[in-house]
Protein backbone atom coordinates (compact mmCIF):
# COMPACT_ATOMS: atom_id res chain seq x y z
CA UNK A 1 -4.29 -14.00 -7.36
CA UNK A 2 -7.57 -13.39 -8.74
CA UNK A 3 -11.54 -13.86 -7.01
CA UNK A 4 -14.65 -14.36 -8.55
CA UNK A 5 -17.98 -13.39 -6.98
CA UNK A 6 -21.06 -14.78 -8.60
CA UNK A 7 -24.60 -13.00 -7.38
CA UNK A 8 -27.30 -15.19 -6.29
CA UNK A 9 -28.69 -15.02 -9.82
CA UNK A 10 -25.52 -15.49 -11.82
CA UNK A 11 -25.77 -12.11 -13.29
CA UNK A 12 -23.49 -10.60 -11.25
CA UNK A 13 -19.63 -11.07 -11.86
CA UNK A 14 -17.05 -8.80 -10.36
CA UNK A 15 -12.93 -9.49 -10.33
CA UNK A 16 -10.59 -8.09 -8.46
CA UNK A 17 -7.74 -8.88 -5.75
CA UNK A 18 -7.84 -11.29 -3.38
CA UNK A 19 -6.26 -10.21 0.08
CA UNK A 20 -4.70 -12.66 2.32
CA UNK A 21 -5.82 -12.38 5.66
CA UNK A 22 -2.70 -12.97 8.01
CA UNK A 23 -3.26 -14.90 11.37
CA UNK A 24 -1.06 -16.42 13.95
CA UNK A 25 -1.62 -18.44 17.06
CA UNK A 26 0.84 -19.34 19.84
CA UNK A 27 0.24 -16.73 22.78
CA UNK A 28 0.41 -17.72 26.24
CA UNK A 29 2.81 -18.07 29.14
CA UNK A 30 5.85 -19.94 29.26
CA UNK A 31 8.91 -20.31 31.55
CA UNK A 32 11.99 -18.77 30.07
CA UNK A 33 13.66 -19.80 27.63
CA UNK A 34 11.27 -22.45 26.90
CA UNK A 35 10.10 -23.84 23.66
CA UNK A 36 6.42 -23.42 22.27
CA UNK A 37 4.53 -23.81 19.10
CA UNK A 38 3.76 -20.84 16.53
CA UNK A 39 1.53 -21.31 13.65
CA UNK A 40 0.46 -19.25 10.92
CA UNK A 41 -2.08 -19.53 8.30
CA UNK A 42 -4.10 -17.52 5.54
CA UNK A 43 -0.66 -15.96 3.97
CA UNK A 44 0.12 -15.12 0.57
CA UNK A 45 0.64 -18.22 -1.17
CA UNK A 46 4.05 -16.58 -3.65
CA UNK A 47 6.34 -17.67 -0.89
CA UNK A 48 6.97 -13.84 0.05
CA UNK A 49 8.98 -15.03 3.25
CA UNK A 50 7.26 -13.85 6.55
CA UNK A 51 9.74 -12.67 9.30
CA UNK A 52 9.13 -13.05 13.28
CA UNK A 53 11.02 -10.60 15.25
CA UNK A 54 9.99 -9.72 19.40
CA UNK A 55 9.25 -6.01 20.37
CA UNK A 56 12.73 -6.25 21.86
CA UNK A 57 14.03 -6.36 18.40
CA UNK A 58 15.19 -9.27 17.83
CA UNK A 59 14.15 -11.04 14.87
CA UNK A 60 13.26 -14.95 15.82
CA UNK A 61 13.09 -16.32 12.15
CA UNK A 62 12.14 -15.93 8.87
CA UNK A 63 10.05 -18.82 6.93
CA UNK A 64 7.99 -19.14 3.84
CA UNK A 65 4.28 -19.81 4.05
CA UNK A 66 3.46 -23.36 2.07
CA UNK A 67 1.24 -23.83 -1.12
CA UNK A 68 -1.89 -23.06 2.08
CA UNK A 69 -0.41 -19.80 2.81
CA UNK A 70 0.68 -21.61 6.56
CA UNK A 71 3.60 -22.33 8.52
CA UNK A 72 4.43 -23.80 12.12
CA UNK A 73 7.88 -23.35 13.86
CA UNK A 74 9.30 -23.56 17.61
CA UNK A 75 10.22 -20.60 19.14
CA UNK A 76 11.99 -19.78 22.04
CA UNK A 77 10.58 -17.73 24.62
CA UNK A 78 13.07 -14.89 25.49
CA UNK A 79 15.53 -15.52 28.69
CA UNK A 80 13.76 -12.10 30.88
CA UNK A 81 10.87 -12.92 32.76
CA UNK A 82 8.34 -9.98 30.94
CA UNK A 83 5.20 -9.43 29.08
CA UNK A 84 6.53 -10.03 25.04
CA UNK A 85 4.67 -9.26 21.54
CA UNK A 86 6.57 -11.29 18.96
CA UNK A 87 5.17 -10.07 15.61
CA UNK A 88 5.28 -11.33 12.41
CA UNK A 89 5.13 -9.49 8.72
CA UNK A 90 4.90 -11.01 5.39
CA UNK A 91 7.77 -9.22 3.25
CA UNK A 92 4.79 -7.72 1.00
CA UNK A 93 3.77 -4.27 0.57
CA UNK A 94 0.26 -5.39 1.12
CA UNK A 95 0.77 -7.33 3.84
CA UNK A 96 -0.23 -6.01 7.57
CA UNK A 97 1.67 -7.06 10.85
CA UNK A 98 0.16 -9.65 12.95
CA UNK A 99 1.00 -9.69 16.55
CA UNK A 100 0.56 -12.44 19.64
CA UNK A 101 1.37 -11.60 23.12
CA UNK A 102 3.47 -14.11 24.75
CA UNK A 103 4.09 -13.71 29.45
CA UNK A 104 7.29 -15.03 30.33
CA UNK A 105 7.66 -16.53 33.70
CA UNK A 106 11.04 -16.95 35.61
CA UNK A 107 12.53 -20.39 35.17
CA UNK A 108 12.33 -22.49 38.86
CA UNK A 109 12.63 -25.90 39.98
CA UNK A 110 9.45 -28.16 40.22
CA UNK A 111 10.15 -29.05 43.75
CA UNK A 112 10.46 -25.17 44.33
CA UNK A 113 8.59 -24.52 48.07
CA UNK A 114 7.57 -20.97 49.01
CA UNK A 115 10.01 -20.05 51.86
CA UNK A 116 8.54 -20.39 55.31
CA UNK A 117 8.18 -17.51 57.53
């Protein structure tokens, strides 16, 4: 993948690499073991897979960006109440870890009342 950067006055014309600029979105705070959104976008476009693993170690998935450089999956949030990175890494040399931080609450009833004293 190539760029080309014209000056102001068209007499300027420099190639070289473009680099894709990894992001993902989907941090918050979830009950355990509940489902949420993850999205990621600005990826290499070659379909260099990208692979989602938590800082427990456990890898989560592994999908290939689209023609955008994005993808979207549902994720389970891990079973521990805890304070979780999942990251994800495009399976590129040139590609740098992206992280989001994801607080994982203890699964309860709705109708759950503090006790009385």
């Amino acid at each position: 993948m190539k760029r080309l950067i014209i000056g102001a006055l068209g007499a300027t014309l420099l190639a070289g690499s473009a680099q894709a600029c990894e992001e993902m979105e989907g941090g918050g705070t979830f009950l355990s073991n509940s489902q949420f959104p993850v999205r990621g976008f600005s990826y290499w476009t070659d379909k260099s897979p990208v692979t989602l693993i938590w800082n427990t170690g456990e890898v989560v998935a592994q999908v290939s960006p689209d023609d955008n450089g994005e993808f979207s999956l549902t994720v389970a949030a891990p079973t521990q109440p805890g304070i979780y990175t999942l990251t994800a890494r495009q399976n590129r040399d040139d590609s740098e870890p992206v992280t989001i931080t994801v607080k994982v609450l203890p699964q309860q009833t709705a109708d759950a009342q503090p006790a009385a004293d």
